[in-house]
C-alpha atoms as a PDB file:
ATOM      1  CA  UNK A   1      18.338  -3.290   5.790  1.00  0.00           C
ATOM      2  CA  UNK A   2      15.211  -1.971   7.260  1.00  0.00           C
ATOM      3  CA  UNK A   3      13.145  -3.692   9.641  1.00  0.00           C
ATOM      4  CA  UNK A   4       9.435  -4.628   9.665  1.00  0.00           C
ATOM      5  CA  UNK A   5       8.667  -2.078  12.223  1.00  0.00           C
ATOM      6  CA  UNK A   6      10.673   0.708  10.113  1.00  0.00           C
ATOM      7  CA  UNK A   7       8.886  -0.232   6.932  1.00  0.00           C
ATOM      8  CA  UNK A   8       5.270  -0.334   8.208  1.00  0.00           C
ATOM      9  CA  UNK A   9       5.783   2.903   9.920  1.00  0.00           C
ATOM     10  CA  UNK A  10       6.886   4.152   5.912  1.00  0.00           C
ATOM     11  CA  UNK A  11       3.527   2.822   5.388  1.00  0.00           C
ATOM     12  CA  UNK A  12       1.767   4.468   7.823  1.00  0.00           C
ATOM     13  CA  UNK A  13       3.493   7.685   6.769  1.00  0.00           C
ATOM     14  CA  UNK A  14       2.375   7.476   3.283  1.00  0.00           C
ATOM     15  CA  UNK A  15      -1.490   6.361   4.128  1.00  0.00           C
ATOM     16  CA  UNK A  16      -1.558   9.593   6.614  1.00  0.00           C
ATOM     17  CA  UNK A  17      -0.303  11.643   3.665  1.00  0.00           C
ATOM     18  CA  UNK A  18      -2.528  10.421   1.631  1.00  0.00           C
ATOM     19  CA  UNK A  19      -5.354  11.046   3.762  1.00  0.00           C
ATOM     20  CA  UNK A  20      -3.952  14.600   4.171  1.00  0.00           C
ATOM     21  CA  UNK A  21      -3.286  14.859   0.370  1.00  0.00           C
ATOM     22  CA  UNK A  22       0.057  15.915   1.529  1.00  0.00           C
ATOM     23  CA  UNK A  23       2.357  15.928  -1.544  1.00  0.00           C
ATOM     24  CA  UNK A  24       5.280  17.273   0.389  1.00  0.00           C
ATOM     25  CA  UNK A  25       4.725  14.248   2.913  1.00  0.00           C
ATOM     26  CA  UNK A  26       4.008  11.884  -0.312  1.00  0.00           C
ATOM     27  CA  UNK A  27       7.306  12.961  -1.514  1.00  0.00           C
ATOM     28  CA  UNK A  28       9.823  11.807   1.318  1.00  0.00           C
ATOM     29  CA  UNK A  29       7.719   8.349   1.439  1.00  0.00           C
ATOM     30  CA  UNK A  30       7.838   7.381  -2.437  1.00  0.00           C
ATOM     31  CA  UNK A  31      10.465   6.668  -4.300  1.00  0.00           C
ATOM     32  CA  UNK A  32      11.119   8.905  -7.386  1.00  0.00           C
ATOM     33  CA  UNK A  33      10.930   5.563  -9.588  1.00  0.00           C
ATOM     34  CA  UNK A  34       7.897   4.027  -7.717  1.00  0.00           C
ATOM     35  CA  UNK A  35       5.771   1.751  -9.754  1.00  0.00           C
ATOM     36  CA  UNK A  36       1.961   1.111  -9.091  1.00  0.00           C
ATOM     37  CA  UNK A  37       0.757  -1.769  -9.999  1.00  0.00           C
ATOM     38  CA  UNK A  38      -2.894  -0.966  -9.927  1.00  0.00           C
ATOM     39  CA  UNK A  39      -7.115  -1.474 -10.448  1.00  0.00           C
ATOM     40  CA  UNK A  40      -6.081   1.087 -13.403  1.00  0.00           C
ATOM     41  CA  UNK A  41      -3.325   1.319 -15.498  1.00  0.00           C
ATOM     42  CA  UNK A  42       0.352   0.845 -14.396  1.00  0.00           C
ATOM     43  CA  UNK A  43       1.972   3.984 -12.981  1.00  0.00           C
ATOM     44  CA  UNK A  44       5.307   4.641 -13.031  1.00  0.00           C
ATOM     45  CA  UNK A  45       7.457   7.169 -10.871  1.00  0.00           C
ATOM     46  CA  UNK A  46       6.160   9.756  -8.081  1.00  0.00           C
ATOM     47  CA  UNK A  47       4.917  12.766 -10.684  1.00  0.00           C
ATOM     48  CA  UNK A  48       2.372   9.976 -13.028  1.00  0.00           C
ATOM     49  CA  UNK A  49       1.043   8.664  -9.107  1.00  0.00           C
ATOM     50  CA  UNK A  50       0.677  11.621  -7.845  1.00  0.00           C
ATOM     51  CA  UNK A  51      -1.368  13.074 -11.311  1.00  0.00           C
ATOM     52  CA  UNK A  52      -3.501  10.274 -10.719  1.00  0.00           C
ATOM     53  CA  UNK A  53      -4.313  11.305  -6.970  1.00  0.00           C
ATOM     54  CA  UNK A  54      -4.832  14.536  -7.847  1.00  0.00           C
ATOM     55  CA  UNK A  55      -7.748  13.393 -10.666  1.00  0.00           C
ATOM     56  CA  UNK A  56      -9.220  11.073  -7.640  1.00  0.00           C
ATOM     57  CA  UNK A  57      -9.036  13.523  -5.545  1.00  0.00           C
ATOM     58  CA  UNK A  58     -11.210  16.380  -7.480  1.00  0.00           C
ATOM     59  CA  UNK A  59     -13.836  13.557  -8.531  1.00  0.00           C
ATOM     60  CA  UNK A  60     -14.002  12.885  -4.574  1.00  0.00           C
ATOM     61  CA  UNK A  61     -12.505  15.588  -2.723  1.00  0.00           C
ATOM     62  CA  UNK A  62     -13.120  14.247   0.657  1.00  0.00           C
ATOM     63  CA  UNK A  63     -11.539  10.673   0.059  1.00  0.00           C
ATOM     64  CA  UNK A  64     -10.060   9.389   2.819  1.00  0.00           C
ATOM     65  CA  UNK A  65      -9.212   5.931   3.744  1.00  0.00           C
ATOM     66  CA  UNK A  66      -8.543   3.670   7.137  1.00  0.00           C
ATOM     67  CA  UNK A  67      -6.268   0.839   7.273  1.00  0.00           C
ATOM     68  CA  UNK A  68      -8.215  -2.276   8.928  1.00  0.00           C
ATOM     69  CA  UNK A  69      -5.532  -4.808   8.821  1.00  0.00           C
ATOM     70  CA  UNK A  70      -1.784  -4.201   8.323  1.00  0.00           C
ATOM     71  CA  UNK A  71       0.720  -7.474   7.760  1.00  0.00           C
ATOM     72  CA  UNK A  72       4.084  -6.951   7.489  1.00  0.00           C
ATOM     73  CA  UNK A  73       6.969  -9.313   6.433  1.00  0.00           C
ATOM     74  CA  UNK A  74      10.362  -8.528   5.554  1.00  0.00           C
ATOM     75  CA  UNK A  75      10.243  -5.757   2.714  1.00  0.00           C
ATOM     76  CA  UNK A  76       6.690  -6.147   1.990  1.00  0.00           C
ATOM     77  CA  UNK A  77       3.365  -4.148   3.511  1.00  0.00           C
ATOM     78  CA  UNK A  78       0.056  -5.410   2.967  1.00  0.00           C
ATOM     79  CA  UNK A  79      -2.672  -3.285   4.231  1.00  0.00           C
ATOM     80  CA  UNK A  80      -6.600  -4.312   3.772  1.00  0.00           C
ATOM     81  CA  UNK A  81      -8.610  -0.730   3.616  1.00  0.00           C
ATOM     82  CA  UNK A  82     -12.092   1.280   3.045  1.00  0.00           C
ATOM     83  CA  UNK A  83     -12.257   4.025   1.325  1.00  0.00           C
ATOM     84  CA  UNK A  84     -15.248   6.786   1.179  1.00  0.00           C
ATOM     85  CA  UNK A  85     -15.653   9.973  -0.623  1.00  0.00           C
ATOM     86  CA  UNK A  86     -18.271  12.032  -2.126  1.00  0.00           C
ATOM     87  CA  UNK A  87     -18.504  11.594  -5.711  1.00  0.00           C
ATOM     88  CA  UNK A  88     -18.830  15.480  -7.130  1.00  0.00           C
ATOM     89  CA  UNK A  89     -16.740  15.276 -10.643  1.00  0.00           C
ATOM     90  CA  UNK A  90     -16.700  12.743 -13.801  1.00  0.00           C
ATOM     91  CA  UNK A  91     -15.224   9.304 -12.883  1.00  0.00           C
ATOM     92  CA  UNK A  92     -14.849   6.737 -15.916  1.00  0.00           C
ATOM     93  CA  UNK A  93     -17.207   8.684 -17.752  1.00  0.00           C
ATOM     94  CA  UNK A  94     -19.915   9.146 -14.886  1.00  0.00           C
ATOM     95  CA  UNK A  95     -21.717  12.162 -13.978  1.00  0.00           C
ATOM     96  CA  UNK A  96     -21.525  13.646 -10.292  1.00  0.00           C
ATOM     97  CA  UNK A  97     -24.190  11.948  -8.088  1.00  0.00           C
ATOM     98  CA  UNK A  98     -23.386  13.591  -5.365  1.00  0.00           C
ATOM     99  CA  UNK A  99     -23.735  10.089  -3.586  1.00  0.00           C
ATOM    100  CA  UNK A 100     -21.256   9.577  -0.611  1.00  0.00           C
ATOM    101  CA  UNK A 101     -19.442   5.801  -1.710  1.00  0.00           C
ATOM    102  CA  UNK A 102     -17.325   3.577   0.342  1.00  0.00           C
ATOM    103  CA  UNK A 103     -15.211   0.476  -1.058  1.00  0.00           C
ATOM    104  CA  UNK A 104     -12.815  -1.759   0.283  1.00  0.00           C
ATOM    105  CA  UNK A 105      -9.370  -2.858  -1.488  1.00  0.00           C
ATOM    106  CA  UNK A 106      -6.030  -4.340  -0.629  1.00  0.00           C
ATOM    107  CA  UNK A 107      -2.673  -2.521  -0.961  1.00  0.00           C
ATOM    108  CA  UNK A 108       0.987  -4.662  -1.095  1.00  0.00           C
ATOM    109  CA  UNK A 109       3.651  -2.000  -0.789  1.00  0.00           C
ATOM    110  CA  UNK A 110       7.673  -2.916  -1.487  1.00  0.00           C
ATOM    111  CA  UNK A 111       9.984  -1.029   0.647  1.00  0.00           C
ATOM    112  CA  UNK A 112      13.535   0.070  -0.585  1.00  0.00           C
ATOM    113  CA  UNK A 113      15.617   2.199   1.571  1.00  0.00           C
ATOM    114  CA  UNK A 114      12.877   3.452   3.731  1.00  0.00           C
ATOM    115  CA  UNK A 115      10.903   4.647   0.902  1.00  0.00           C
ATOM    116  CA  UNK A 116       8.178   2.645  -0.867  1.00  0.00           C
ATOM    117  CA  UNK A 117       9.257   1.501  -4.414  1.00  0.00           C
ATOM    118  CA  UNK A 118       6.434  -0.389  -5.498  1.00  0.00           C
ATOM    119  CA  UNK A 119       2.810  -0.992  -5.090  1.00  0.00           C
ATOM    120  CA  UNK A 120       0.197  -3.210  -6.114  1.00  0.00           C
ATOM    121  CA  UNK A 121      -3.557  -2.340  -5.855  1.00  0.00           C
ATOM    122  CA  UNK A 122      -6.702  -4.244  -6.299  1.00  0.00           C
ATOM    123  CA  UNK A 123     -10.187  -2.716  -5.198  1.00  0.00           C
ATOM    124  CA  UNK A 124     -14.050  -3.417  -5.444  1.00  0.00           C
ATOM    125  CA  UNK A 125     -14.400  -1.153  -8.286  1.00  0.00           C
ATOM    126  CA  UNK A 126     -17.363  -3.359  -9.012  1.00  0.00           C
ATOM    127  CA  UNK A 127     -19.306  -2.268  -5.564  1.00  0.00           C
ATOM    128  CA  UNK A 128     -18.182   1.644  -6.424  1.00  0.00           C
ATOM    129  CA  UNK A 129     -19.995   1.457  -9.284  1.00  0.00           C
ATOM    130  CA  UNK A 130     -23.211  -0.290  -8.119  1.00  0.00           C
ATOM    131  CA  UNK A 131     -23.311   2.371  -5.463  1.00  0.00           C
ATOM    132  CA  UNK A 132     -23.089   5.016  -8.022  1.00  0.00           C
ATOM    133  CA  UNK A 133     -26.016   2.960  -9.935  1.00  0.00           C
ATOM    134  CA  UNK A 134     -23.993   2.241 -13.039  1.00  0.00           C
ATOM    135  CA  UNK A 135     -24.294  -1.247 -12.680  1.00  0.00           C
ATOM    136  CA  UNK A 136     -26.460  -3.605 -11.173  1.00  0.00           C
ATOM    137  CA  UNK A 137     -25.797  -6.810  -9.029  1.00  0.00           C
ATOM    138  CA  UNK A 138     -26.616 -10.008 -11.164  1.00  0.00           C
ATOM    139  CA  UNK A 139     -29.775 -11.327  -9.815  1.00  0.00           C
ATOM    140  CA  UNK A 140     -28.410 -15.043  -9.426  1.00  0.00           C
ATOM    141  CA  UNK A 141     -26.301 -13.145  -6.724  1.00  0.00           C
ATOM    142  CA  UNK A 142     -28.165 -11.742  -5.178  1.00  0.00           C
ATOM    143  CA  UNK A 143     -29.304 -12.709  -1.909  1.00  0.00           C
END
């Protein structure tokens, strides 16, 4: 059974990969049968998650994240991030704006075995797509 330590530091491994857009590196931290639980639809096993990277990653080719709070207890990972990139290709059916973004999300990740098995996602998709001015704050919100 792995410790705390041992699985945040699989963690850590797979958010530096990711940063790198390391698939070799993505490979020895995810489990071949990994499931994503995500903000999209439900991925399942290392090839379909790391398809779906690749797509993010030529919409905004310089996405990169930071981890600004990691919890760990027993199996589980929780990691509260921002993420930024440069929007230069077609996401959800939305032109290039060439507009630099930044959004903040939450990330649970299950580790099996030293290698992450599952993952559950949820992410201001919302403020994304006010910054790319495809929607607009609700004016009894705003402040």
């Amino acid at each position: 059974m792995s410790t705390t330590e041992e699985n945040t530091e699989v963690v850590r491994q797979y958010l530096n990969a990711f940063n790198e857009q390391d698939r070799d590196a993505l490979s020895a931290v995810l489990a071949e049968d990994v499931v994503e639980h995500g903000a999209h639809e439900e991925l399942h096993g290392f090839e379909e998650i790391v398809e779906f990277l690749d797509a993010h990653f030529e919409t905004f080719p310089d996405y990169s994240g930071t981890a600004d709070a990691v919890i760990a207890e027993d199996d589980i990972v929780t990691v509260r991030y921002t993420v930024r990139g440069t929007h230069t290709g077609e996401y959800q059916d939305v032109e290039p704006t060439g507009r630099t973004v930044e959004w903040t999300g939450m990330a649970m990740y299950r580790v099996d075995n030293g290698e992450i098995a599952e993952i559950w996602i949820e992410e201001d998709r919302f403020g994304l797509l006010q910054q790319l001015e495809v929607v607009e704050r609700p004016a009894h919100l705003r402040i």
